[in-house]
Protein backbone atom coordinates (compact mmCIF):
# COMPACT_ATOMS: atom_id res chain seq x y z
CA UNK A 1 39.71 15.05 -62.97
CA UNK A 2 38.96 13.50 -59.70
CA UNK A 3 39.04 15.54 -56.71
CA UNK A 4 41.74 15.12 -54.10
CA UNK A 5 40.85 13.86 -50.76
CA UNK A 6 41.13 16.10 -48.27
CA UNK A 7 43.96 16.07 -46.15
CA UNK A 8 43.56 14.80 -42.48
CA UNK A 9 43.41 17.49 -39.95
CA UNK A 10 46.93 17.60 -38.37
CA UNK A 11 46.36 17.70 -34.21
CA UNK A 12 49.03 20.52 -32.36
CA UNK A 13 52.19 18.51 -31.50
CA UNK A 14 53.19 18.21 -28.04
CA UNK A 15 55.38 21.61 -27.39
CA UNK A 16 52.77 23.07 -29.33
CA UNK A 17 49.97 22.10 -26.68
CA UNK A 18 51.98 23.01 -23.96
CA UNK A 19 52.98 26.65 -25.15
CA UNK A 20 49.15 27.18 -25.76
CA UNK A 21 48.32 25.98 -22.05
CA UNK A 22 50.54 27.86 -20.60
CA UNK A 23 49.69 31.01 -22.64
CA UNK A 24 45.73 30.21 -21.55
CA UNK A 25 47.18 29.51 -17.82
CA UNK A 26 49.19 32.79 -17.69
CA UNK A 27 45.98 35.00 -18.90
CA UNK A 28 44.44 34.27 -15.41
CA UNK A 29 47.74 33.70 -13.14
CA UNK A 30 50.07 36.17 -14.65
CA UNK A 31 52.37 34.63 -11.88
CA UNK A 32 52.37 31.32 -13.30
CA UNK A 33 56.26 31.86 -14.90
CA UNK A 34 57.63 33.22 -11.50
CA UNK A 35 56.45 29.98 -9.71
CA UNK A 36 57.27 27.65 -12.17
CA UNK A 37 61.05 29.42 -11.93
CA UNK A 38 61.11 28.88 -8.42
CA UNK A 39 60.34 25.07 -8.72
CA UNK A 40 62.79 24.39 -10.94
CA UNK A 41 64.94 25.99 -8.64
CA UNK A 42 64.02 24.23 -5.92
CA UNK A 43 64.07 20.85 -7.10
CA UNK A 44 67.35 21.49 -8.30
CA UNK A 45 68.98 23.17 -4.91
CA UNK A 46 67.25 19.91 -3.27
CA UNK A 47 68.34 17.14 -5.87
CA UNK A 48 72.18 18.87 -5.24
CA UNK A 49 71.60 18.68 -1.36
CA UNK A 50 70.77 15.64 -1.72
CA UNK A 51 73.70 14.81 -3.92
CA UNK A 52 76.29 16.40 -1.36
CA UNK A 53 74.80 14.70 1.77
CA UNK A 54 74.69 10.68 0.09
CA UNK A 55 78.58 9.37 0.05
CA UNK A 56 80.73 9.07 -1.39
CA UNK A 57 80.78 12.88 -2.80
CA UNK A 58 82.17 12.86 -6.39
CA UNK A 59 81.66 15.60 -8.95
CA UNK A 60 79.30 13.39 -11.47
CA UNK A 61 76.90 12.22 -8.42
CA UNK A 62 75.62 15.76 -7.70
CA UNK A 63 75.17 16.04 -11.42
CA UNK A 64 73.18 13.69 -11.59
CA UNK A 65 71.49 14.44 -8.84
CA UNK A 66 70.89 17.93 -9.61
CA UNK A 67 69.41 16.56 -13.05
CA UNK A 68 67.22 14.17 -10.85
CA UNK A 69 66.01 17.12 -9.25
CA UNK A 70 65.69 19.38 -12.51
CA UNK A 71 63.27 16.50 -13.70
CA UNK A 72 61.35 16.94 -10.85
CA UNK A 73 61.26 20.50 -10.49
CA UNK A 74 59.87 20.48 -14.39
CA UNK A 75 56.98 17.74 -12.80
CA UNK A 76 55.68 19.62 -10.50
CA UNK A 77 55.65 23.16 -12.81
CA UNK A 78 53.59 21.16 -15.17
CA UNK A 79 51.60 19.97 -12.54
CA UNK A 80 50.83 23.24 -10.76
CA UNK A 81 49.89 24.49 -14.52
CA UNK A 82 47.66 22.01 -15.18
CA UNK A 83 45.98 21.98 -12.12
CA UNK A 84 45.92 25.97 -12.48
CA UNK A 85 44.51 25.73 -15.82
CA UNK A 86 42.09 23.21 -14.84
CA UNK A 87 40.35 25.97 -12.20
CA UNK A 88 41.09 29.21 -14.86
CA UNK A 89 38.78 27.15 -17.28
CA UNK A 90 36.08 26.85 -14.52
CA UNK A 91 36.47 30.58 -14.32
CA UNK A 92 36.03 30.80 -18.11
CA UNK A 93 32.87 28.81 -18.75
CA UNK A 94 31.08 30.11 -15.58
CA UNK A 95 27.97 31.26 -16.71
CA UNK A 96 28.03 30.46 -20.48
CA UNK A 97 25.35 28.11 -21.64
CA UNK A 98 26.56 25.05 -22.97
CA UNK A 99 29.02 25.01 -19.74
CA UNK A 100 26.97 22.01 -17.63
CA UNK A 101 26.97 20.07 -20.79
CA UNK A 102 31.12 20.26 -21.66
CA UNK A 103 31.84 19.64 -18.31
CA UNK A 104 29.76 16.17 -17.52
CA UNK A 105 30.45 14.65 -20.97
CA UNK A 106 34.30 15.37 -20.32
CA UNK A 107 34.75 15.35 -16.13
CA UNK A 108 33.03 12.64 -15.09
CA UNK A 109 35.11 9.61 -15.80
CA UNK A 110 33.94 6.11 -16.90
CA UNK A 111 31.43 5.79 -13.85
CA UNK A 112 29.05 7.81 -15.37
CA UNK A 113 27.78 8.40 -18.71
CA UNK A 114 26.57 11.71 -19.90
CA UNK A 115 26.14 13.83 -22.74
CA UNK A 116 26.94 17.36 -23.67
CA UNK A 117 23.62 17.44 -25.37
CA UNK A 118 20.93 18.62 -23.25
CA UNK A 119 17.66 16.81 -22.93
CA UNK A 120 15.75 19.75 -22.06
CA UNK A 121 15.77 22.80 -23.34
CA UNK A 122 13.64 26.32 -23.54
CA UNK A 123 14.79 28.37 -27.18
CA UNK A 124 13.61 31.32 -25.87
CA UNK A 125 15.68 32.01 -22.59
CA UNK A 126 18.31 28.99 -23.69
CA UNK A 127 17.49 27.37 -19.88
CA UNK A 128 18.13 23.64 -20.21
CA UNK A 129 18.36 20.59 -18.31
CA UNK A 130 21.21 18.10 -18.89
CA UNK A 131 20.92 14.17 -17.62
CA UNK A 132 23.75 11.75 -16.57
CA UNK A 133 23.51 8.72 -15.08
CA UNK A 134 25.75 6.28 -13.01
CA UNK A 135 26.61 3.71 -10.17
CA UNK A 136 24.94 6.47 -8.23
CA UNK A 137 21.52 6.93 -10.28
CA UNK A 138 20.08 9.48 -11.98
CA UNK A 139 20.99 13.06 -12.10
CA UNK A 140 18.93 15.86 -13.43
CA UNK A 141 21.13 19.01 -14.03
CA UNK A 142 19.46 22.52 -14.54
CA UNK A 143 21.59 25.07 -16.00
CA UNK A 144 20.16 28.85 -15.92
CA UNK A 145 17.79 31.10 -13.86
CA UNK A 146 16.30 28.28 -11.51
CA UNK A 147 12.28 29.77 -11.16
CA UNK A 148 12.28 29.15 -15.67
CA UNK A 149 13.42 25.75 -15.02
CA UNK A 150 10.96 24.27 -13.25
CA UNK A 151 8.62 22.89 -15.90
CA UNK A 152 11.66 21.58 -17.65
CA UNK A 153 13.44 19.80 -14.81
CA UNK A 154 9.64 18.35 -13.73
CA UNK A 155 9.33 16.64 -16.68
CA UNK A 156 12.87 14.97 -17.23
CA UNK A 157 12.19 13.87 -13.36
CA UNK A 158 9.22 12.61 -13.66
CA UNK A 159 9.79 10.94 -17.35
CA UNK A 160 13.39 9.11 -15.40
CA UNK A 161 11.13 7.69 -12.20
CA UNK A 162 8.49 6.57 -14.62
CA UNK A 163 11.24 4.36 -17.02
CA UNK A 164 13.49 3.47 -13.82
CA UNK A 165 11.19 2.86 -11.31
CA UNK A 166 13.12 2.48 -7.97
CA UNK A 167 16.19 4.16 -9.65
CA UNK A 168 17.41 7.25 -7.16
CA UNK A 169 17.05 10.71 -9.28
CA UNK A 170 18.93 13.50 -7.73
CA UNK A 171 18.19 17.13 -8.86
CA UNK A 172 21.22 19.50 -8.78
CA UNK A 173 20.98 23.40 -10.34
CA UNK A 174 24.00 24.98 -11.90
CA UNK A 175 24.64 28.50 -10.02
CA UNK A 176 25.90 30.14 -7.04
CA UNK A 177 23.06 30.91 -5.30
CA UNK A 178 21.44 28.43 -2.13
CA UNK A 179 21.44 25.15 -2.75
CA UNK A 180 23.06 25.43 -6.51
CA UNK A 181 26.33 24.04 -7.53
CA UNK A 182 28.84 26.12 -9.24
CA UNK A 183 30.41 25.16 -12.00
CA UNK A 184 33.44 24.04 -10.64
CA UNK A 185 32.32 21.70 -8.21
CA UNK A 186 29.59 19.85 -10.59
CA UNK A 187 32.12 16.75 -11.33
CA UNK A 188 33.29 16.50 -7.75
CA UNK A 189 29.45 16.88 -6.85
CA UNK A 190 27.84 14.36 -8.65
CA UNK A 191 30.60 11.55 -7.76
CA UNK A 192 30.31 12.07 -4.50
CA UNK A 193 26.85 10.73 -5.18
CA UNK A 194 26.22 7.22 -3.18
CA UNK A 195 26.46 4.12 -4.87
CA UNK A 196 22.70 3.06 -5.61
CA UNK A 197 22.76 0.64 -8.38
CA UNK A 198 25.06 -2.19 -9.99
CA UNK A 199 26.06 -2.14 -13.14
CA UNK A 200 23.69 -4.01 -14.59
CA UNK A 201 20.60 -2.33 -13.72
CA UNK A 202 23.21 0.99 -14.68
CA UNK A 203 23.25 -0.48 -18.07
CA UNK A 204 19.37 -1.33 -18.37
CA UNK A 205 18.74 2.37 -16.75
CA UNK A 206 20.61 3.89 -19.97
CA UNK A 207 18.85 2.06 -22.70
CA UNK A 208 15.31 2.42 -21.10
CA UNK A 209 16.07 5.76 -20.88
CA UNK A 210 17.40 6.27 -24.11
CA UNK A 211 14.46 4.39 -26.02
CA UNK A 212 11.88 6.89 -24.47
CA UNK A 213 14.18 10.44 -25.23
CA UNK A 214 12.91 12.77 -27.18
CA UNK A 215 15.21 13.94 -30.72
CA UNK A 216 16.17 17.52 -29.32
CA UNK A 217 17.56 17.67 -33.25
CA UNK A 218 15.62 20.38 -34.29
CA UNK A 219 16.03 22.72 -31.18
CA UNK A 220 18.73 25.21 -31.05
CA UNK A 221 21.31 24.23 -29.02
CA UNK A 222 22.78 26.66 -27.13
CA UNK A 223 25.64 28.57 -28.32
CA UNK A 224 28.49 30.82 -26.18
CA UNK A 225 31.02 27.71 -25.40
CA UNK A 226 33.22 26.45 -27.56
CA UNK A 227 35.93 23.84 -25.39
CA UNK A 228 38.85 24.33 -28.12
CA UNK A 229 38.47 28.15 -27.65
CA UNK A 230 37.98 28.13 -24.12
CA UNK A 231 41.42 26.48 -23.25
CA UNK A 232 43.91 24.99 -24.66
CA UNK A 233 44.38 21.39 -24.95
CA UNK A 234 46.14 19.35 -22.78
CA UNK A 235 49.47 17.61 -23.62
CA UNK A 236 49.22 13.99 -24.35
């Protein structure tokens, strides 16, 4: 008897997503609920004001207007949340290996490309360098105690000047010690990079690259993050 295929993997509806955000939100601002209350609030005292003070004043006008404003008020709770669970998941992932990785392959937008992979990496201590690249060059990320990483970020420099020749590499190290860039500030970091290339020589800078990378297959990759358990996902 043939087996059955098996079934596709159903993804968390959209209620679902947002109860699970806002139960990883509220772990880290307990006063998340309280807020959000008082927004609703607000927006609606503010779409009735400005109901009352808008002629002519009929019954139906400030309900609609107070609706108007109850939309709004539920806008700007799930914006506060988001942004708040945006900067809890910084807090989160501060520190874990893996961290650098998740947050260029997700953060960085279409500008850059990047992978959560890294292309460096000691087994021992779990140090390793990640690599994106953009409008803006090459970057060399080291994540973990800086003084291990020097070998590692050496060779991933030297290896991206030698197959982009004239191609800007910038070195940045993931910490919160002098000149290191915490966690949080890594995406807003690296685009703040200058513009150095077209997208052409972008494109040529990836596949030269590429062709000349090592298979980092058979090292261990290190383990501590996981994304899905780390927050919850955001609503579609």
């Amino acid at each position: 008897m043939a087996k059955r295929a098996p079934e596709p993997e159903k993804r968390p509806g959209f209620f679902s997503q947002i109860k699970s955000l806002f139960r990883f939100t509220r772990e880290a601002y307990p006063w998340l609920p309280w807020v959000q209350i008082a927004i609703l609030i607000a927006g609606i005292l503010i779409g009735l004001i400005v109901g009352y003070l808008i002629p002519p004043l009929q019954w139906w006008t400030l309900l609609l207007w107070g609706i108007t404003g109850l939309m709004a008020g539920v806008l700007g709770a799930m914006f506060l949340m988001t942004r708040l669970s945006t900067s809890a998941m910084y807090t989160k992932i501060d520190g874990m290996p893996g961290a650098t990785g998740h947050v260029i392959s997700t953060s960085l937008g279409r500008r850059w490309q990047a992978s959560d992979t890294p292309v460096g990496i000691n087994p021992k201590t779990q140090e390793a360098v990640y690599r994106a690249v953009g409008r803006g060059g090459i970057v060399v990320i080291g994540e973990g105690t800086r003084g291990r990483l020097t070998r590692l970020i050496n060779e991933e420099r030297s290896k991206a000047q030698r197959v982009a020749n004239g191609v800007p590499v910038t070195v940045l190290y993931v910490g919160h010690g002098d000149d290191e860039v915490t966690i949080a500030d890594l995406a807003k970091t690296i685009k703040k990079i200058p513009k150095a290339i077209d997208k052409a020589t972008m494109a040529a800078v990836i596949r030269r690259i590429e062709s000349v990378s090592q298979s980092l297959s058979s090292l261990p990759i290190p383990k501590g993050i996981d994304p899905t358990k780390v927050r919850a996902q955001r609503p579609r």
